[in-house]
Protein backbone atom coordinates (compact mmCIF):
# COMPACT_ATOMS: atom_id res chain seq x y z
CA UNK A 1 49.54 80.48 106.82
CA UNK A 2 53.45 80.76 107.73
CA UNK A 3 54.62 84.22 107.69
CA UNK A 4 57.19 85.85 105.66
CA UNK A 5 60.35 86.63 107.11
CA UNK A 6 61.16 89.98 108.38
CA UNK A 7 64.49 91.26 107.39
CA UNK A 8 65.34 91.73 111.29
CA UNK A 9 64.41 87.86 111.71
CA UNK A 10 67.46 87.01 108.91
CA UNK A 11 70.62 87.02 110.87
CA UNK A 12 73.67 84.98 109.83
CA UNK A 13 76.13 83.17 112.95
CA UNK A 14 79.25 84.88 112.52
CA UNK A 15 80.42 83.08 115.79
CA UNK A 16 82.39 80.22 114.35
CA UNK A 17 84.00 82.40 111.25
CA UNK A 18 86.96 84.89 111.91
CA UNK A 19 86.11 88.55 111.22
CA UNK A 20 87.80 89.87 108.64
CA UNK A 21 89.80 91.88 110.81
CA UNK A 22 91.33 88.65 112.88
CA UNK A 23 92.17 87.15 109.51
CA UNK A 24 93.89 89.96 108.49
CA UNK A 25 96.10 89.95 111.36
CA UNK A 26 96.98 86.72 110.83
CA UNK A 27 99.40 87.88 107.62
CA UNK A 28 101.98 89.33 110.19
CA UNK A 29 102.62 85.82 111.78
CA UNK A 30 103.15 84.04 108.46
CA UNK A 31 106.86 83.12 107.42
CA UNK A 32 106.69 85.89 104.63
CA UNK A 33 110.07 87.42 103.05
CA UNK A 34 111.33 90.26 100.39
CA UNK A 35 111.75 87.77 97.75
CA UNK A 36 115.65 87.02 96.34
CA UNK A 37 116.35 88.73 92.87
CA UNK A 38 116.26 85.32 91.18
CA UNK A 39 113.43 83.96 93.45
CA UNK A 40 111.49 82.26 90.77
CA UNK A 41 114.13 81.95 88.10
CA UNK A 42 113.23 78.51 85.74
CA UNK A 43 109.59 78.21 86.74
CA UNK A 44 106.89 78.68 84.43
CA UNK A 45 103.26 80.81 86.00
CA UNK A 46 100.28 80.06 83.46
CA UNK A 47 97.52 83.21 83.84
CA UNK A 48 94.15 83.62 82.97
CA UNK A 49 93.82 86.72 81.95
CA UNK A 50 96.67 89.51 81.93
CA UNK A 51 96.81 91.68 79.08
CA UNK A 52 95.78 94.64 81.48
CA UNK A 53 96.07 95.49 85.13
CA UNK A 54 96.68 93.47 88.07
CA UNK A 55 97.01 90.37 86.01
CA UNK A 56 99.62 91.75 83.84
CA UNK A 57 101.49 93.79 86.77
CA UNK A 58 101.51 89.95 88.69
CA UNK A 59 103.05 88.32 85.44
CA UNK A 60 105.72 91.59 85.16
CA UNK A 61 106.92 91.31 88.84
CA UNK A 62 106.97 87.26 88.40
CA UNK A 63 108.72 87.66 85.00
CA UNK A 64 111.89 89.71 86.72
CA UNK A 65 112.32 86.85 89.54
CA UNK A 66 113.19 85.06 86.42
CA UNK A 67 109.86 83.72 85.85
CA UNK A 68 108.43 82.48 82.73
CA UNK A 69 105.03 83.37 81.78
CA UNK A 70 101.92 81.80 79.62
CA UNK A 71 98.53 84.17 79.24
CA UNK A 72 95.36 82.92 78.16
CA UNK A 73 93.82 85.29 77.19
CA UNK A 74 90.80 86.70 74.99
CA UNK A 75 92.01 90.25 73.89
CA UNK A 76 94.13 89.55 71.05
CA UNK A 77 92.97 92.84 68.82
CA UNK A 78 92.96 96.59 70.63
CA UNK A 79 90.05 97.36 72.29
CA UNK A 80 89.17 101.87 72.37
CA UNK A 81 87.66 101.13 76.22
CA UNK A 82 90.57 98.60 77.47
CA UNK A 83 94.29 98.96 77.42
CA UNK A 84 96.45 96.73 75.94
CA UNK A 85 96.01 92.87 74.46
CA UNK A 86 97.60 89.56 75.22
CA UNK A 87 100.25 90.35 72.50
CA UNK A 88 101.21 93.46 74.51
CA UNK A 89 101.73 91.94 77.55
CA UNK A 90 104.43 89.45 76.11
CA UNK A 91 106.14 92.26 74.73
CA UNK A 92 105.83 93.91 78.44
CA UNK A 93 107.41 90.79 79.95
CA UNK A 94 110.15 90.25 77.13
CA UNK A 95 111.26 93.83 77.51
CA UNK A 96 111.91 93.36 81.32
CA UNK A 97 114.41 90.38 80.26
CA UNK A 98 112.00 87.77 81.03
CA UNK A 99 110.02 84.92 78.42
CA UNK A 100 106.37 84.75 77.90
CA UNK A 101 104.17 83.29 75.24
CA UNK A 102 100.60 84.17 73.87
CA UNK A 103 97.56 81.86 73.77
CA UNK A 104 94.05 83.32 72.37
CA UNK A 105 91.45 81.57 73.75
CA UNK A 106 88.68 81.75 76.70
CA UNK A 107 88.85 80.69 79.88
CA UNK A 108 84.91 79.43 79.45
CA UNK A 109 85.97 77.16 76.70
CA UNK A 110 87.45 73.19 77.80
CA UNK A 111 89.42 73.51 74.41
CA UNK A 112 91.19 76.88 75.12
CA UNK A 113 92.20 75.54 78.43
CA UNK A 114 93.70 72.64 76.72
CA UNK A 115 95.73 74.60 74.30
CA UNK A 116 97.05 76.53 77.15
CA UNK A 117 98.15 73.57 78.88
CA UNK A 118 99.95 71.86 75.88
CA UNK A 119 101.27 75.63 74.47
CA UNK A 120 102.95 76.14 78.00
CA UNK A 121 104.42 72.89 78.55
CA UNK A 122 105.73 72.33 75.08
CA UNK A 123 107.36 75.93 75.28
CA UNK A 124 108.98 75.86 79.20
CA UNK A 125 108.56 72.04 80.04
CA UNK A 126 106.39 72.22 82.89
CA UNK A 127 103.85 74.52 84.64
CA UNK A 128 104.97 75.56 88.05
CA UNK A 129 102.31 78.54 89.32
CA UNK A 130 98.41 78.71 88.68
CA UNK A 131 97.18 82.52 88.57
CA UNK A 132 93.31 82.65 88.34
CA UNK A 133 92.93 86.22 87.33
CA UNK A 134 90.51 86.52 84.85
CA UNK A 135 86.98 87.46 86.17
CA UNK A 136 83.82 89.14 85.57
CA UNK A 137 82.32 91.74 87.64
CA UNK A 138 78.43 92.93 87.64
CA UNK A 139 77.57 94.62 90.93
CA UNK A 140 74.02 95.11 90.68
CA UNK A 141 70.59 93.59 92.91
CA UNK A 142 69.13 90.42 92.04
CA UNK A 143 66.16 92.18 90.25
CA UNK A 144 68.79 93.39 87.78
CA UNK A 145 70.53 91.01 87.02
CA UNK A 146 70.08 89.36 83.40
CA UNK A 147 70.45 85.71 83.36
CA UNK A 148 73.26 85.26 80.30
CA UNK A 149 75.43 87.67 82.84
CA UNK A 150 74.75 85.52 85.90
CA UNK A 151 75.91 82.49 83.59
CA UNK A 152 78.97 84.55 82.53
CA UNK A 153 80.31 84.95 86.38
CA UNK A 154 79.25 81.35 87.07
CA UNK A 155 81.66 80.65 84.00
CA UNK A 156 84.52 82.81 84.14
CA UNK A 157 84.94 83.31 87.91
CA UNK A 158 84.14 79.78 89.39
CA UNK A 159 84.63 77.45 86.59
CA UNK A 160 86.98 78.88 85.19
CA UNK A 161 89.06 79.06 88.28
CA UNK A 162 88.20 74.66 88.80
CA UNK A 163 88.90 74.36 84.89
CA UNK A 164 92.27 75.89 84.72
CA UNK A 165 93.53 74.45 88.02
CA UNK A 166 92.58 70.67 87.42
CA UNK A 167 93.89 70.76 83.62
CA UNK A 168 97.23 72.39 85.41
CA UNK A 169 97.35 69.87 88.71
CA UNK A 170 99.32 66.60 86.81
CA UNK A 171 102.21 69.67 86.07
CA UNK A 172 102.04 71.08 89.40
CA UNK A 173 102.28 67.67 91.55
CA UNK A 174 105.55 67.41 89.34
CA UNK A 175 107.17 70.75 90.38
CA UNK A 176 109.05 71.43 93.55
CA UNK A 177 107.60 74.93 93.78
CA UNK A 178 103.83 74.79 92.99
CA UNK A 179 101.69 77.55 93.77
CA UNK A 180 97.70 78.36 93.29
CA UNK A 181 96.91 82.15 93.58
CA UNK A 182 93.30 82.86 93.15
CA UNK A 183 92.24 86.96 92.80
CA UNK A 184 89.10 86.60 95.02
CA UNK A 185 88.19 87.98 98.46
CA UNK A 186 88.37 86.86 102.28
CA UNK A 187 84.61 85.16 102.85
CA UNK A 188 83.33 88.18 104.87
CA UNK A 189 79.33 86.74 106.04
CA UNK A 190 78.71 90.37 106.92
CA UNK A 191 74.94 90.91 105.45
CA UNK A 192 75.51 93.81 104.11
CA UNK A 193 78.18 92.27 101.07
CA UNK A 194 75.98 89.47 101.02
CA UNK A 195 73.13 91.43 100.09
CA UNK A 196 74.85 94.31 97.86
CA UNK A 197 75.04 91.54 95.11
CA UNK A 198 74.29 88.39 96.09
CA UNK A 199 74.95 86.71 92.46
CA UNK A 200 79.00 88.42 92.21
CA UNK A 201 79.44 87.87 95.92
CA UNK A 202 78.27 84.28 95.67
CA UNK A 203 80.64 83.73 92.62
CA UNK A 204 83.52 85.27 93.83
CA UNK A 205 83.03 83.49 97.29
CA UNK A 206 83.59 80.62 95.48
CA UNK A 207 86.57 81.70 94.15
CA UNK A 208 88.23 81.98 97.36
CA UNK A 209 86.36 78.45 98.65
CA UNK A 210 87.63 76.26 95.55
CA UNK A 211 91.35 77.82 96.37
CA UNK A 212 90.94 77.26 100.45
CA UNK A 213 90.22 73.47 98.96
CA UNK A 214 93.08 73.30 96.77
CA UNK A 215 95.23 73.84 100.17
CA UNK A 216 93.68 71.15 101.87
CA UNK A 217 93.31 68.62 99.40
CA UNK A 218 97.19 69.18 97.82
CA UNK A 219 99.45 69.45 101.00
CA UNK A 220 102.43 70.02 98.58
CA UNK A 221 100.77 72.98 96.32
CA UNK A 222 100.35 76.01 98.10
CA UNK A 223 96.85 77.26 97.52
CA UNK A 224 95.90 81.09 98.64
CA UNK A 225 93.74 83.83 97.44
CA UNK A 226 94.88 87.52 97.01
CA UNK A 227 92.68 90.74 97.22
CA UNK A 228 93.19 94.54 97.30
CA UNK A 229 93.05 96.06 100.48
CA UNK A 230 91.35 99.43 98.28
CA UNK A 231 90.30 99.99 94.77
CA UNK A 232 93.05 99.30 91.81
CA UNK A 233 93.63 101.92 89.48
CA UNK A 234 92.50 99.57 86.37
CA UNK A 235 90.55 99.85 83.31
CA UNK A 236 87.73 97.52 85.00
CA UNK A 237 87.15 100.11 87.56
CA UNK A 238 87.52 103.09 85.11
CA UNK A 239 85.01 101.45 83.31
CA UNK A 240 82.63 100.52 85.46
CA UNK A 241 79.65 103.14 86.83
CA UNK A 242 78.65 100.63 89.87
CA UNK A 243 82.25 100.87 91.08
CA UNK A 244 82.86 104.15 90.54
CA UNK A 245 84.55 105.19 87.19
CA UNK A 246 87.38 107.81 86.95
CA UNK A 247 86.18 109.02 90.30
CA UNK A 248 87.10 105.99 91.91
CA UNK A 249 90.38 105.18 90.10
CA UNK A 250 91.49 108.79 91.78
CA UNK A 251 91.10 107.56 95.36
CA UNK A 252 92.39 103.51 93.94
CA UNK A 253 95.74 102.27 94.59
CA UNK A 254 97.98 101.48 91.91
CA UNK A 255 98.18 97.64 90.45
CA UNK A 256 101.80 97.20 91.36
CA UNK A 257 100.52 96.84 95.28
CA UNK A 258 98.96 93.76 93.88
CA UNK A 259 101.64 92.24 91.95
CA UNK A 260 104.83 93.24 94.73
CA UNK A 261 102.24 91.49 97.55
CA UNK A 262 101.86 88.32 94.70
CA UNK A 263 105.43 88.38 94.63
CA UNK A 264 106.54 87.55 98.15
CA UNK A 265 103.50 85.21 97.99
CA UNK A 266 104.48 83.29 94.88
CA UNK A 267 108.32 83.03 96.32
CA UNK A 268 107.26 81.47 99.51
CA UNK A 269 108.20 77.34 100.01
CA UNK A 270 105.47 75.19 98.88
CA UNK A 271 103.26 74.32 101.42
CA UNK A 272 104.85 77.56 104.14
CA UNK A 273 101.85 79.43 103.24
CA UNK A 274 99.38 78.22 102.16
CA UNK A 275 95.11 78.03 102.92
CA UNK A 276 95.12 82.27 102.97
CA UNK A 277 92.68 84.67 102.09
CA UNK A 278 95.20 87.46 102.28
CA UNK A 279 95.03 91.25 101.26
CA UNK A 280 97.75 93.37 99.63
CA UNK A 281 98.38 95.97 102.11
CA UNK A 282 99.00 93.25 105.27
CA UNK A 283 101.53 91.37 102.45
CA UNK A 284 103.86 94.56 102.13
CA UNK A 285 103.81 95.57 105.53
CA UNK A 286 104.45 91.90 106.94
CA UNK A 287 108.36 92.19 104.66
CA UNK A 288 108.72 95.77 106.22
CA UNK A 289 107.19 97.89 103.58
CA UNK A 290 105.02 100.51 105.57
CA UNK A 291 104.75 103.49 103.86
CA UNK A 292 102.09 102.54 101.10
CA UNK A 293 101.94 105.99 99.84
CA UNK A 294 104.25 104.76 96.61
CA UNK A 295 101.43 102.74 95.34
CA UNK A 296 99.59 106.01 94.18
CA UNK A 297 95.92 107.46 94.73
CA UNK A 298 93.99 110.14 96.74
CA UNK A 299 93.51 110.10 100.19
CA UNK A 300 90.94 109.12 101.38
CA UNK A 301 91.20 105.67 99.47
CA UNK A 302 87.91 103.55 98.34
CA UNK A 303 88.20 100.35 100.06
CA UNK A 304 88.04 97.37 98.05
CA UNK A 305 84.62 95.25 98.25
CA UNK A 306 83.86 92.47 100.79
CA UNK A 307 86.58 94.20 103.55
């Protein structure tokens, strides 16, 4: 009879992967800059996602380099537990002098991607930047976990992220500044994030894998993932028990961390940097911003998952 595995026999060889600490320092070597007022004036960024939080804070900051902006997105009537819809976050963009248009539709759904891809070339003439920001969360054990929300990370978070990118890639081989920015998290193999929630960890893993693969296999798109150094003051975490609701958003970071780190990101030269899994905080400081204590929350702050 073979015998079952203790859980001090499972062990995972970090040896040939950087900790997440020595990737981390990497950020301060990259050729990063404040980006110029008119940084990213005539391109066109198509998000998933958007109406609300870091999505919508990356399109804002984008939008006042001179950016235009396209959101596919789901939320197109107001919802009591979420702020905002995709028709709100035009209006957001217009009134900080910058163009955006609305497309309804789900990220899950070939047909909506389409649309999105058509809608945003036919209204700005190209598509220039890739933001895969729409996801879905469910931090729980593999013994709670229903099936039909298993299927709905699978959908959202990894094909979703392939969907949107491929329908976008014949646009973005055309531009002379194409970007991929992908919210998802540096791989970290510690055990314990692999076992919190193996099924979100797994999906948003792959996230960060699919963008790592962009980089390689598009030398002249730059490809790189962006997470939160701590918890983001957002309606996802406010709204979630796992993660901590209200008492979390107290000791969370503020969404514009996200977007002003996206920024100097999304201004770089194609192909500078590009194959990251980079973190907000280690983006600021890298273009001299140290003090951190503008982007909001109680000390102490909840680190973000997987750092």
């Amino acid at each position: 009879m073979s015998e079952t595995p203790t859980a001090a026999a499972v062990t995972f060889d970090q040896e040939t992967s950087p900790t997440i600490d020595a990737l981390r320092s990497r950020t301060a070597e990259l050729p990063l800059e404040t980006p110029a007022p008119d940084a990213l004036a005539g391109r066109t960024l198509l998000m998933s996602g958007g109406s609300r939080g870091i999505g919508l804070e990356i399109a804002l900051a984008a939008a006042k380099l001179g950016a235009n902006i396209a959101f596919l997105a789901k939320t197109a009537q107001p919802d009591p537990r979420l702020t905002g819809t995709v028709y709100t976050a035009v209006e957001q963009v217009r009134e900080v002098g910058g163009q955006a248009v609305p497309i309804v539709g789900d990220i899950r759904s070939d047909d909506s991607i389409a649309e999105a891809i058509a809608t945003t070339v036919d209204t700005f003439g190209g598509i220039d930047i890739v933001v895969n920001n729409a996801s879905a969360i469910n931090v729980v054990p593999t013994t709670d976990l229903v099936p039909k929300r298993f299927d709905l990370m699978l959908d959202i978070n990894v094909r979703g992220t392939h969907a949107l990118t491929q329908a976008a890639l014949p646009y973005l081989r055309q531009s002379e500044h194409a970007h991929i920015l992908t919210l998802s998290p540096p791989i970290n193999l510690d055990p314990k994030w692999l076992g919190a929630h193996p099924a979100y960890t797994m999906t948003k893993y792959a996230m960060s894998i699919l963008t790592l693969g962009f980089a390689d296999e598009f030398p002249n798109i730059s490809a790189n993932c962006l997470w939160p150094e701590t918890m983001i003051a957002t309606d996802a975490v406010a709204n979630n028990k796992q993660l901590g609701s209200e008492a979390a958003v107290r000791h969370s970071r503020e969404p514009k961390i996200m977007a002003d780190a996206a920024a100097v990101v999304l201004a770089s030269k194609p192909g500078v940097v590009s194959g990251h899994t980079l973190v907000d905080a280690d983006i600021v400081k890298a273009v001299g911003q140290h003090d951190l204590t503008q982007y909001g929350g109680q000390s102490p702050y909840r680190l973000d998952l997987f750092l």
